[in-house]
C-alpha atoms as a PDB file:
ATOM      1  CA  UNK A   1      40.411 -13.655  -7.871  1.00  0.00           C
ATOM      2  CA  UNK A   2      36.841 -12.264  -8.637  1.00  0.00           C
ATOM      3  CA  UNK A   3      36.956  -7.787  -8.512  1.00  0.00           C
ATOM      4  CA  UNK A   4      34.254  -6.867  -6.150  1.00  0.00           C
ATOM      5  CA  UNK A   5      32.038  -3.965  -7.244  1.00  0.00           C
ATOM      6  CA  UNK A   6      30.390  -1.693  -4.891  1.00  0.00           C
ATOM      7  CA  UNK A   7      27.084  -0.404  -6.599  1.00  0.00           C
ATOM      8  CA  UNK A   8      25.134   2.916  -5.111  1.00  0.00           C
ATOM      9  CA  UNK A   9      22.008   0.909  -3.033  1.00  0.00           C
ATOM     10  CA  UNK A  10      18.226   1.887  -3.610  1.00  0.00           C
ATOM     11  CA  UNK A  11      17.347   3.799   0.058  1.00  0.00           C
ATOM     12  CA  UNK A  12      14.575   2.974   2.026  1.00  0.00           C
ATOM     13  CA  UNK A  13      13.103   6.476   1.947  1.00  0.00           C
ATOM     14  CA  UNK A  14      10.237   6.498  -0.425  1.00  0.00           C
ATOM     15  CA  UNK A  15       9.514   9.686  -0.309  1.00  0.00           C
ATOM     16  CA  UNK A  16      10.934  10.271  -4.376  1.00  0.00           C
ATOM     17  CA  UNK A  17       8.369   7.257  -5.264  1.00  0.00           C
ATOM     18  CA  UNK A  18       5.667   9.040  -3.268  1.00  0.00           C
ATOM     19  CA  UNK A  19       6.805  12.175  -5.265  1.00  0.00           C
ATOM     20  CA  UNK A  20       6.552  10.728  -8.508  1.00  0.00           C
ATOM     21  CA  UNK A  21       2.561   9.448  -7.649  1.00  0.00           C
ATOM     22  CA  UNK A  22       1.494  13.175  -6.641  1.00  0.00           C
ATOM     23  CA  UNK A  23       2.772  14.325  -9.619  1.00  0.00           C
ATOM     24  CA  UNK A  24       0.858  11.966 -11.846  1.00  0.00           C
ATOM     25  CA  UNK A  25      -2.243  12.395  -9.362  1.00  0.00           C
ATOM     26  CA  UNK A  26      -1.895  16.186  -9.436  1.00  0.00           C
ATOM     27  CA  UNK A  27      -1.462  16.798 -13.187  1.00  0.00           C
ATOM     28  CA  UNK A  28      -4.582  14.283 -13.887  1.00  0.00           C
ATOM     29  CA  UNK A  29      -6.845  16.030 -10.854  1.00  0.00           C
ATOM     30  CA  UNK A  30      -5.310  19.286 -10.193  1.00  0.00           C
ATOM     31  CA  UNK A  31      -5.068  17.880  -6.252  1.00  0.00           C
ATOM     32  CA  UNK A  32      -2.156  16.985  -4.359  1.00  0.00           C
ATOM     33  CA  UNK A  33      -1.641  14.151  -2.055  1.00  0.00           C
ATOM     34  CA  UNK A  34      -0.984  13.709   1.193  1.00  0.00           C
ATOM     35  CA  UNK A  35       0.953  11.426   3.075  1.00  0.00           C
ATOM     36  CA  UNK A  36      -0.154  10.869   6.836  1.00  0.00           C
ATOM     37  CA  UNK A  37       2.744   8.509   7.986  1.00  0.00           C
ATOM     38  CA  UNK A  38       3.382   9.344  11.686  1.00  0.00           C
ATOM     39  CA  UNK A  39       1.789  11.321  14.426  1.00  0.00           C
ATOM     40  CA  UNK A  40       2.955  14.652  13.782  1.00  0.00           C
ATOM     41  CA  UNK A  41       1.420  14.714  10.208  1.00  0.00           C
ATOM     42  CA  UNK A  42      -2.027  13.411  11.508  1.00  0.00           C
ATOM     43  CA  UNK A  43      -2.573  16.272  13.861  1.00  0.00           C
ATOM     44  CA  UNK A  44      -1.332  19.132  11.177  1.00  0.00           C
ATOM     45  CA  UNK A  45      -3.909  17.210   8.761  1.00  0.00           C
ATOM     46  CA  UNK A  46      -6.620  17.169  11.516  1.00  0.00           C
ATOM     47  CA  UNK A  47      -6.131  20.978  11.917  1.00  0.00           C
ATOM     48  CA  UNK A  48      -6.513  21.664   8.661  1.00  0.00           C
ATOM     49  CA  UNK A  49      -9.969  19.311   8.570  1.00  0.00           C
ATOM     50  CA  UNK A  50     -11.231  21.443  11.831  1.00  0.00           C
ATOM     51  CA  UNK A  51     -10.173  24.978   9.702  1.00  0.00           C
ATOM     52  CA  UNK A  52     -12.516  23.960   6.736  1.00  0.00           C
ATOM     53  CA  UNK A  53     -15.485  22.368   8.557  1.00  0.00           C
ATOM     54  CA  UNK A  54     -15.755  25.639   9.909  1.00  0.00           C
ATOM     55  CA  UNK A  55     -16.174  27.803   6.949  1.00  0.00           C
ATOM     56  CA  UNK A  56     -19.005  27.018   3.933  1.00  0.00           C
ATOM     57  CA  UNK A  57     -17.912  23.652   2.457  1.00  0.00           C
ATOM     58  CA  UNK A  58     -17.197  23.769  -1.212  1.00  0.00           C
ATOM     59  CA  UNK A  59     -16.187  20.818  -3.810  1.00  0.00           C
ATOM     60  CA  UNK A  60     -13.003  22.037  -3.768  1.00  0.00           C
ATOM     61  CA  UNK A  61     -12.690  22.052   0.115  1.00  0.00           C
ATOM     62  CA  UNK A  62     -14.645  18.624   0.441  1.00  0.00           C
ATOM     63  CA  UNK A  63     -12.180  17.098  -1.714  1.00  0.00           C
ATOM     64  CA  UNK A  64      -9.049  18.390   0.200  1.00  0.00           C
ATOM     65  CA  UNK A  65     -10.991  17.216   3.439  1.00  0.00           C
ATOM     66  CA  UNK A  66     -11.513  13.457   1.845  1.00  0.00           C
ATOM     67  CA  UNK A  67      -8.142  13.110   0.932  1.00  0.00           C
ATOM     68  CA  UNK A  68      -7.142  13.791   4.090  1.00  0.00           C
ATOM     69  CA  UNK A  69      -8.986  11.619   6.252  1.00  0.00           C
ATOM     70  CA  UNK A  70      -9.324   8.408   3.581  1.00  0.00           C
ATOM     71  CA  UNK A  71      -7.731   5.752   5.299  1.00  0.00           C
ATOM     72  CA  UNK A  72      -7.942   3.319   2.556  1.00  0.00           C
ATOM     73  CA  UNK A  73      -5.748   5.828   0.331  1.00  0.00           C
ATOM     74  CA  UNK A  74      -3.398   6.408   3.271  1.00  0.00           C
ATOM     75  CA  UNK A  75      -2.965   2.622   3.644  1.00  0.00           C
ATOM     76  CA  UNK A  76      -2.291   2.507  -0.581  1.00  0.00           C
ATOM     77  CA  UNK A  77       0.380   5.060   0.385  1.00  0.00           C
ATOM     78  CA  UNK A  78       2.093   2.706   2.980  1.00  0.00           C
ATOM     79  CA  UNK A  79       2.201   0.005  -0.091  1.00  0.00           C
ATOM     80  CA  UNK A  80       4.497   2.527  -1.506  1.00  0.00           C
ATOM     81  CA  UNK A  81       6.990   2.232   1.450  1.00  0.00           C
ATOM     82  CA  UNK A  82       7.125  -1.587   1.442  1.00  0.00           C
ATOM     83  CA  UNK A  83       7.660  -1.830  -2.433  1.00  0.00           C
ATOM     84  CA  UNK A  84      10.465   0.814  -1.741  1.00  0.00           C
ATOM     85  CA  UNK A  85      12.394  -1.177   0.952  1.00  0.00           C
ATOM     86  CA  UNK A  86      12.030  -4.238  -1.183  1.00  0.00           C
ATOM     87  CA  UNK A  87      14.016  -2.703  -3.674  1.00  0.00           C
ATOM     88  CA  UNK A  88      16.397  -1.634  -0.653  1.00  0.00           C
ATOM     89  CA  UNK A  89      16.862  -5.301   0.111  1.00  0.00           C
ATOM     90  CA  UNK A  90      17.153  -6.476  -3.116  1.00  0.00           C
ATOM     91  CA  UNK A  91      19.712  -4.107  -3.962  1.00  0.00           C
ATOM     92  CA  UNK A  92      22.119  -5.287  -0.753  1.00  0.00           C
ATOM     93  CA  UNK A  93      24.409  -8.359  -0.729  1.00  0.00           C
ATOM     94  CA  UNK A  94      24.757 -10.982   2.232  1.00  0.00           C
ATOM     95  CA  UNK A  95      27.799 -10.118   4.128  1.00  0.00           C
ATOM     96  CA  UNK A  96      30.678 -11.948   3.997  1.00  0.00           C
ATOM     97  CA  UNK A  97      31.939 -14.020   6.832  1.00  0.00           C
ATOM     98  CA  UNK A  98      35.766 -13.024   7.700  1.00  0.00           C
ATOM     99  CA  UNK A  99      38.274 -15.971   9.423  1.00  0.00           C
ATOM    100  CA  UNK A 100      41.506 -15.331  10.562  1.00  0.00           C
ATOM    101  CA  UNK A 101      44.032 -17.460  12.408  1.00  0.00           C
ATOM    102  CA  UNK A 102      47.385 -16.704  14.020  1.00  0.00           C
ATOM    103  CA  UNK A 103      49.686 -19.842  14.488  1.00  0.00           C
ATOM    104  CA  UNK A 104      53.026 -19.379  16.450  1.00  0.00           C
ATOM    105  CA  UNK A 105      55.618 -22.163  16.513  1.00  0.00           C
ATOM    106  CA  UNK A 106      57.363 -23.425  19.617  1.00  0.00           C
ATOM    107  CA  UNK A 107      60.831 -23.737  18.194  1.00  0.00           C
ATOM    108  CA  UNK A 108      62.857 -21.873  15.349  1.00  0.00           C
ATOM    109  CA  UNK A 109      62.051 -20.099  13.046  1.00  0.00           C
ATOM    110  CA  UNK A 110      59.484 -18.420  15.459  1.00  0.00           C
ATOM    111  CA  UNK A 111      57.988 -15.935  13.074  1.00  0.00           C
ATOM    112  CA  UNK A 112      53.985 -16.640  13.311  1.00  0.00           C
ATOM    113  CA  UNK A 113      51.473 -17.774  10.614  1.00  0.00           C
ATOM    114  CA  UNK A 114      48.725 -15.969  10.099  1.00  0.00           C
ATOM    115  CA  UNK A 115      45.721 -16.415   7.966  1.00  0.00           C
ATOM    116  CA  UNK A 116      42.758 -14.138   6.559  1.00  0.00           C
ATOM    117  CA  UNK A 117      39.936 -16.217   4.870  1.00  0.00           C
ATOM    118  CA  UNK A 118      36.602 -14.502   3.634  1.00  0.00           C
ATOM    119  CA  UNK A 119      33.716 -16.113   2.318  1.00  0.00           C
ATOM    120  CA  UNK A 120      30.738 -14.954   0.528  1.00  0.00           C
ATOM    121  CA  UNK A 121      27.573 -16.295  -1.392  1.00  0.00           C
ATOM    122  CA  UNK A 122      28.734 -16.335  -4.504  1.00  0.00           C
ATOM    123  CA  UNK A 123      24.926 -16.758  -6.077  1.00  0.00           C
ATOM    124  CA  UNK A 124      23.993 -13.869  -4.121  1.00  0.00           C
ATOM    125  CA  UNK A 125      26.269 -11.726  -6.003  1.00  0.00           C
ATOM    126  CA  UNK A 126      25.229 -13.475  -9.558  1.00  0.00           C
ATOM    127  CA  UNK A 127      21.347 -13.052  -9.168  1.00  0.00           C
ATOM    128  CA  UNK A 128      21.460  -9.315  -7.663  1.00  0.00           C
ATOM    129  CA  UNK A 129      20.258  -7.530 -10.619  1.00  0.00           C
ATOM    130  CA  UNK A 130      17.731  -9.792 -11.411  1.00  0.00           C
ATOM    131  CA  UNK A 131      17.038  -9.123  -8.012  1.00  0.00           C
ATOM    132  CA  UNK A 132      17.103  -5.053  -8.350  1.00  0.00           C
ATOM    133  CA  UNK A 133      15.395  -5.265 -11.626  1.00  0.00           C
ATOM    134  CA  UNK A 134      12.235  -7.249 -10.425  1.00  0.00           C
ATOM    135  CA  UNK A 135      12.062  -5.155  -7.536  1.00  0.00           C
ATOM    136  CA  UNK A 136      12.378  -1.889  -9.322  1.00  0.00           C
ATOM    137  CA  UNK A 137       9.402  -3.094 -11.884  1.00  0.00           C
ATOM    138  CA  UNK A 138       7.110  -4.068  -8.511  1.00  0.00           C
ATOM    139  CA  UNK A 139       7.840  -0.623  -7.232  1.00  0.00           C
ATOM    140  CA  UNK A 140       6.656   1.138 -10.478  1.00  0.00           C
ATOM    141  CA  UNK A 141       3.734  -0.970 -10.586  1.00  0.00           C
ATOM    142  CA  UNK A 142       2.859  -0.287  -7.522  1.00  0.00           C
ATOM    143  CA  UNK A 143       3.195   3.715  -8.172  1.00  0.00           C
ATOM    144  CA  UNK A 144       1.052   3.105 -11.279  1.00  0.00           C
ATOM    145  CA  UNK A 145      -1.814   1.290  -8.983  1.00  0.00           C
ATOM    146  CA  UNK A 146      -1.572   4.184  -6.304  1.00  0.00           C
ATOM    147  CA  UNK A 147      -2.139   6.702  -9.396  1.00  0.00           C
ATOM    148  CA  UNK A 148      -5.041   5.074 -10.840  1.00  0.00           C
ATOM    149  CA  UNK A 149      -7.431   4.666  -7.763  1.00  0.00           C
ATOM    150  CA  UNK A 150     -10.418   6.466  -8.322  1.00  0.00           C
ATOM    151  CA  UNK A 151      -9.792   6.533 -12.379  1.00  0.00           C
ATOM    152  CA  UNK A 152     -11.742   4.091 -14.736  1.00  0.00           C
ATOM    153  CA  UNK A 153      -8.830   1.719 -15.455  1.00  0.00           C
ATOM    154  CA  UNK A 154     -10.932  -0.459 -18.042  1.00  0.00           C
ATOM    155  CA  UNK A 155      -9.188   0.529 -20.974  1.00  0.00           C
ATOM    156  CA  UNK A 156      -5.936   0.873 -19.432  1.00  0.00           C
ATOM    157  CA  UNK A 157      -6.363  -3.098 -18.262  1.00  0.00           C
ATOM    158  CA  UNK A 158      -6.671  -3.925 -21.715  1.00  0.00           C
ATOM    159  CA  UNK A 159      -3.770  -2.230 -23.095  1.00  0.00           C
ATOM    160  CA  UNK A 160      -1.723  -3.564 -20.809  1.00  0.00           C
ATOM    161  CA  UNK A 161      -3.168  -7.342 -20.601  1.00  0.00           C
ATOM    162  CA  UNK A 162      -1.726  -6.925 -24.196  1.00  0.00           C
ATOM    163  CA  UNK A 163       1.792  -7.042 -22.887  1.00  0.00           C
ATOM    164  CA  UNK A 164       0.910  -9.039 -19.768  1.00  0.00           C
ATOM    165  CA  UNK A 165      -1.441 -11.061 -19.923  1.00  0.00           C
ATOM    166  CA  UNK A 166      -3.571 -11.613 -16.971  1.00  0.00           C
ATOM    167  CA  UNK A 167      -2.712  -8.259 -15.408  1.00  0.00           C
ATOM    168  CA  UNK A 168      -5.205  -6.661 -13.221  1.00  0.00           C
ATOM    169  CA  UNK A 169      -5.643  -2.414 -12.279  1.00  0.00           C
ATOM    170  CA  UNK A 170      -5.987  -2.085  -8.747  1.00  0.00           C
ATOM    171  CA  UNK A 171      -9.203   0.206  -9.778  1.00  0.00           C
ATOM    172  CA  UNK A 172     -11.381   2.916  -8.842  1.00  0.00           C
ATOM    173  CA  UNK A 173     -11.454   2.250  -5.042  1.00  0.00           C
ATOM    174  CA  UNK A 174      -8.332   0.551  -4.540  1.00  0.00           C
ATOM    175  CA  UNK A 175      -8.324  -3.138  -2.881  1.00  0.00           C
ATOM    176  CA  UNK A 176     -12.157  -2.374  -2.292  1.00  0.00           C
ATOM    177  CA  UNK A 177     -12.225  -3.461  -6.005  1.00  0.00           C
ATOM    178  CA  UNK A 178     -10.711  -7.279  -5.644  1.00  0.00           C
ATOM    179  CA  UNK A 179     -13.704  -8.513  -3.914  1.00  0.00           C
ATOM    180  CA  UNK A 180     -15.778  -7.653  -6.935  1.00  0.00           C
ATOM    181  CA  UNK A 181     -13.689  -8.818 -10.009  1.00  0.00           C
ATOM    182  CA  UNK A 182     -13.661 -12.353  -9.236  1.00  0.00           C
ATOM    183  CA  UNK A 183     -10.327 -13.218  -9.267  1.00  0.00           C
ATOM    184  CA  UNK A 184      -9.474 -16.542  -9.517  1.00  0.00           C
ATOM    185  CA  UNK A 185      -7.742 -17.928  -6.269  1.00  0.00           C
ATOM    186  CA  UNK A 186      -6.337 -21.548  -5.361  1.00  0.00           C
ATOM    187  CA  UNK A 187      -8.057 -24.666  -4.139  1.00  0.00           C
ATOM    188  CA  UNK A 188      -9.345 -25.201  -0.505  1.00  0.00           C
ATOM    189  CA  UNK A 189      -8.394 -20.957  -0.286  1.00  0.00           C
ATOM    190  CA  UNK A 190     -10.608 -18.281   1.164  1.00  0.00           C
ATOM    191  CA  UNK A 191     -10.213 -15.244  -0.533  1.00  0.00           C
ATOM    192  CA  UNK A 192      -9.055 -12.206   1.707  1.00  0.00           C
ATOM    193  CA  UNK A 193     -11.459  -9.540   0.283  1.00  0.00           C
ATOM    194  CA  UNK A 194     -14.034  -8.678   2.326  1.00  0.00           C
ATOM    195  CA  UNK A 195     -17.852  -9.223   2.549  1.00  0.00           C
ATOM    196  CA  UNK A 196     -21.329  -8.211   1.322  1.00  0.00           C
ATOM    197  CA  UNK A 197     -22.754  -5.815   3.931  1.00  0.00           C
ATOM    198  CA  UNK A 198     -26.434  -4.672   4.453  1.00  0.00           C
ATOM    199  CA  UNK A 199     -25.931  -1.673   2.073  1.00  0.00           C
ATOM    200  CA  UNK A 200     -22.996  -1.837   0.341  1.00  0.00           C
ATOM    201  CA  UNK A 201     -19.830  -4.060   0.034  1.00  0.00           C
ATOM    202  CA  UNK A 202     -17.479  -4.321   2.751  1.00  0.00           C
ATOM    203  CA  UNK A 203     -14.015  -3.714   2.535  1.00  0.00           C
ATOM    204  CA  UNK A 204     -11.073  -5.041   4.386  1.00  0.00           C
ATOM    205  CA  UNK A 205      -7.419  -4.397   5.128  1.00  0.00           C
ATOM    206  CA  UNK A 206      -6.345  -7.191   7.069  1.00  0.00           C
ATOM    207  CA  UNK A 207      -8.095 -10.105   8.496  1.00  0.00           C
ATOM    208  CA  UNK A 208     -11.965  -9.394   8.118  1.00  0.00           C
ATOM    209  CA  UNK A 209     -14.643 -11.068  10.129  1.00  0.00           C
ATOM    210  CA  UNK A 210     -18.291  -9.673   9.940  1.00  0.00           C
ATOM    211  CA  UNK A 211     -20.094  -9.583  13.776  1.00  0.00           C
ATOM    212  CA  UNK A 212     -24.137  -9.786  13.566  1.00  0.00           C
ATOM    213  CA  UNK A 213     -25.964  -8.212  16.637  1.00  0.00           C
ATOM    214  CA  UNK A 214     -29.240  -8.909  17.361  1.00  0.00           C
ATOM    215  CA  UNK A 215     -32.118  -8.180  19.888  1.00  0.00           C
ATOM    216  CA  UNK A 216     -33.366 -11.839  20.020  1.00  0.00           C
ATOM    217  CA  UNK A 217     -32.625 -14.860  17.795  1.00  0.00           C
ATOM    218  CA  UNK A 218     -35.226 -17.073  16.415  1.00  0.00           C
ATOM    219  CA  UNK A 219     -35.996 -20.324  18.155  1.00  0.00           C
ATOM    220  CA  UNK A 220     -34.615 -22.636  15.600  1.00  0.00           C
ATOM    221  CA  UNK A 221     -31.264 -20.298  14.996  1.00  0.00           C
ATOM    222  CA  UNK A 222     -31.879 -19.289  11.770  1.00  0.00           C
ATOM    223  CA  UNK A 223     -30.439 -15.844  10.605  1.00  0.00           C
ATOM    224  CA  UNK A 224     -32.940 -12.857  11.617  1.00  0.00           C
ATOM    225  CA  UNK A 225     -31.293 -10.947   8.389  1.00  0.00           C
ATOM    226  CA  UNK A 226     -29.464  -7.430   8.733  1.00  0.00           C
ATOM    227  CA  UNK A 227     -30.328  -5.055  11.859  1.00  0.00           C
ATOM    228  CA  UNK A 228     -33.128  -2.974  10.561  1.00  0.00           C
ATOM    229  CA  UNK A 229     -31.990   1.027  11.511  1.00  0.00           C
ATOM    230  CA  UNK A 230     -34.826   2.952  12.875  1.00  0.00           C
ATOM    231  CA  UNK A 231     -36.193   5.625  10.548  1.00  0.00           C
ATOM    232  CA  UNK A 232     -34.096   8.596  10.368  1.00  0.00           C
ATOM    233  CA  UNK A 233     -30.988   6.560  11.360  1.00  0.00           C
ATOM    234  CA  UNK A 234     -28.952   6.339   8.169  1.00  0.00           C
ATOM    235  CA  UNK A 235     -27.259   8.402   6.373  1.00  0.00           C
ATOM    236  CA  UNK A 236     -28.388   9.411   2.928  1.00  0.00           C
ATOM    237  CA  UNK A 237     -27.629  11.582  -0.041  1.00  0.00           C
ATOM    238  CA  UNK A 238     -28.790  15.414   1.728  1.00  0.00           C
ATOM    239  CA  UNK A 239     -31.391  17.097  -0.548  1.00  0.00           C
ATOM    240  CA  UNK A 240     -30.608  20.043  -2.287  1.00  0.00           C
ATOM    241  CA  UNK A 241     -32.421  22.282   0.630  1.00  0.00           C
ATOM    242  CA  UNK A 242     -30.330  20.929   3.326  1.00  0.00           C
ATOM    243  CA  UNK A 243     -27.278  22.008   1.250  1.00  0.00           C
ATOM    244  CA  UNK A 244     -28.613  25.924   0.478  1.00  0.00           C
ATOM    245  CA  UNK A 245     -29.870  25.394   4.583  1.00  0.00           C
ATOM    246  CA  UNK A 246     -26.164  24.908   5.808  1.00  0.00           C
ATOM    247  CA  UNK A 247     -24.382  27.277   3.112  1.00  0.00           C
ATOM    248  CA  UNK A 248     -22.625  24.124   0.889  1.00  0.00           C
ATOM    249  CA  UNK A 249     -22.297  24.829  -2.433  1.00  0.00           C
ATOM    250  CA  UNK A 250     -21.929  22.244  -4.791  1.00  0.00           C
END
């Protein structure tokens, strides 16, 4: 007979994970995070955008305003979530499949026969804390990463490519970094990165395909280049008079 053990599961909530990264975020930065992860929480945060946009911007408000409407950071977040409900899964066994059987003779002595029979995977039970344990390391690893964006994780890299070799930060702007560290990826495989826009590097968090419009193609199809923005079209770095203009301090 083999004892069965029943172990307190990892939850699905990751709210203590999340925890952990604002604490790490707020005693590096001074700012706390926020998590936008249903409806509810998107409208307080876009009241609280609408309150500061109407007074004089200052670094301090900018930031809180960024953080709040980053999407890229918010998706970084959700990473949290799944890494946290893989440890949830890891941490649960199959369950068992239960017979049972009742046989009642026709004739003397007419007391019935009855059966129980449970079955489990047996190897499911043997490999759960390797199980829990890789899962728990992916979930820290994945805190780490959320911790790090926007911090120079060169020398971090190294120290750590000491004990595992090969390892790679997430980096300053979180998956917008993969495109541009040339990371090696298999034969015959397009890597799911993103793409070199007119001005800057383009990002992706899913699929990613990049649409050209133009006003008229040349005659033999050849690529007219990037759209070329009228003048006073494109955003750029305001000058120090716009800034005193519209009260922002910097």
């Amino acid at each position: 007979m083999l004892p069965l053990a029943f172990a307190g599961c990892a939850g699905t909530n990751p709210g203590a994970a999340f925890g952990d990264v604002n604490r790490t975020v707020a005693a590096r930065t001074g700012e706390s995070l926020v998590w936008l992860p249903d409806g509810a929480t998107n409208q307080a945060a876009a009241q609280i955008t609408t309150r500061l946009l109407q007074t004089n911007l200052t670094a301090q408000s900018a930031v809180t305003i960024a953080l709040l409407n980053n999407c890229s950071l918010q998706a970084e977040f959700e990473e949290i979530g799944i890494s946290q409900a893989e440890l949830a899964q890891a941490a649960r066994l199959q369950n068992p499949v239960i017979f049972g059987d009742w046989r009642f003779p026709n004739q003397p002595p007419s007391l019935a026969d009855i059966q129980y029979t449970a079955a489990g995977n047996f190897l499911d039970l043997l490999t759960q804390p390797a199980r829990k344990a890789i899962a728990a390391r992916n979930l820290e690893q994945t805190k780490l990463e959320t911790a790090v964006i926007g911090m120079n994780t060169e020398g971090l890299s190294k120290a750590i490519n000491k004990l595992v070799p090969g390892y790679m930060a997430m980096g300053q702007n979180g998956m917008g970094d993969m495109g541009e560290m040339g990371m090696p990826v298999p034969t015959n495989s397009l890597p799911m990165v993103g793409g070199q826009g007119q001005f800057d590097y383009i990002t992706m968090g899913g699929m990613f395909t990049l649409l050209k419009v133009r006003d008229e193609i040349p005659p033999n199809n050849t690529d007219p280049g990037w759209y070329q923005n009228p003048p006073g079209t494109v955003s750029d770095v305001a000058p120090d008079s716009d800034l005193i203009r519209d009260g922002i301090t910097t």
